[in-house]
Protein backbone atom coordinates (compact mmCIF):
# COMPACT_ATOMS: atom_id res chain seq x y z
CA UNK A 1 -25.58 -13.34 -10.19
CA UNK A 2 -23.03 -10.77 -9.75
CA UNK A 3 -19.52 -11.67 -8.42
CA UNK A 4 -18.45 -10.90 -5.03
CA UNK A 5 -16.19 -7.96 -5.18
CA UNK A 6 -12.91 -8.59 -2.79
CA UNK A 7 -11.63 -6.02 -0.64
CA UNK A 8 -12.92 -3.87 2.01
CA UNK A 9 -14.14 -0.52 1.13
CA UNK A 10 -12.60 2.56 2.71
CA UNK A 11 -13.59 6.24 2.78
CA UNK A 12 -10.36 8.91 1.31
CA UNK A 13 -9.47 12.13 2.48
CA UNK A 14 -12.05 13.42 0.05
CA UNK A 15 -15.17 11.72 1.49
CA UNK A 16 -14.69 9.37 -1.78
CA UNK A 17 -15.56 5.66 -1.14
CA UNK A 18 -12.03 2.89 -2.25
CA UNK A 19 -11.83 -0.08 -1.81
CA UNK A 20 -8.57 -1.93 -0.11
CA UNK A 21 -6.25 -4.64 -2.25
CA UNK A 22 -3.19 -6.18 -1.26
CA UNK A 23 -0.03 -5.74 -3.33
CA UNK A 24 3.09 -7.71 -3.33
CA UNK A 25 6.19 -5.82 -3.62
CA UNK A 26 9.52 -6.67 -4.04
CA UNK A 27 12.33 -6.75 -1.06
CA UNK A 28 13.94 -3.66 -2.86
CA UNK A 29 10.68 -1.36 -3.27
CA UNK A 30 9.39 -2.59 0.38
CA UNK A 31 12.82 -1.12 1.91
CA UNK A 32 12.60 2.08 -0.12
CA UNK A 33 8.94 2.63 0.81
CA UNK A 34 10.00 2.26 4.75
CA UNK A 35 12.78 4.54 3.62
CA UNK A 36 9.78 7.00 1.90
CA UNK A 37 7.72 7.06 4.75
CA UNK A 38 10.23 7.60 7.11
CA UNK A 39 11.69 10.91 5.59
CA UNK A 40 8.89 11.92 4.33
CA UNK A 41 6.16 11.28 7.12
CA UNK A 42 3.78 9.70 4.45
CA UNK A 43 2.24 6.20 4.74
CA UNK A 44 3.42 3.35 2.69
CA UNK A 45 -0.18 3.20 0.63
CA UNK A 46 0.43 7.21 -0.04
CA UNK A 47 3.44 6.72 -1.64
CA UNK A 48 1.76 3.49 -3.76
CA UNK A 49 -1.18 5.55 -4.52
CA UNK A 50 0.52 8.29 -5.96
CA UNK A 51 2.56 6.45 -8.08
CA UNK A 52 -0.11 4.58 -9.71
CA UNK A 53 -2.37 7.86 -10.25
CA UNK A 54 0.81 8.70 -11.88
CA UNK A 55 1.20 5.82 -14.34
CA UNK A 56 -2.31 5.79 -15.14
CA UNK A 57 -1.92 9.63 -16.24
CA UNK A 58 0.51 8.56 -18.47
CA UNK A 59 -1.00 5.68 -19.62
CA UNK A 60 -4.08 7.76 -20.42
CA UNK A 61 -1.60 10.65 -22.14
CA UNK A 62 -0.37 8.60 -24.51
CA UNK A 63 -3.75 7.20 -25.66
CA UNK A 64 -3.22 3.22 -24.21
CA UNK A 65 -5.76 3.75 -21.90
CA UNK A 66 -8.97 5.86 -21.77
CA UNK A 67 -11.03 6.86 -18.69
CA UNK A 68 -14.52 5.78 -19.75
CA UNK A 69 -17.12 6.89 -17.31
């Protein structure tokens, strides 16, 4: 039986299917997102996205993680 996956799925800018988690921040990155979004005009879960495409590139860079499809 497979296991129920959690969150609900969403469609991206790109027509590409994601799926919706929740993520706990601390006091300090929740007020510098709000700061982010206000300056910048982006939403919150831009900002969050980004930054984890951009850890995972570097993750994947230096070889601790590989992208198998």
């Amino acid at each position: 039986m497979e296991a129920k996956k959690r969150g609900r799925p969403v469609s991206d800018p790109e027509g590409k299917m994601s799926r919706m988690v929740r993520v706990f921040v601390t006091p300090r990155q929740d007020r510098l997102l709000k700061k982010l979004k206000k300056e910048y005009g982006m939403a919150e879960a831009e900002h969050i996205r980004r930054a984890l495409d951009n850890y995972l590139h570097k993750m994947m860079r230096s070889g601790d993680l590989r992208e198998d499809e």
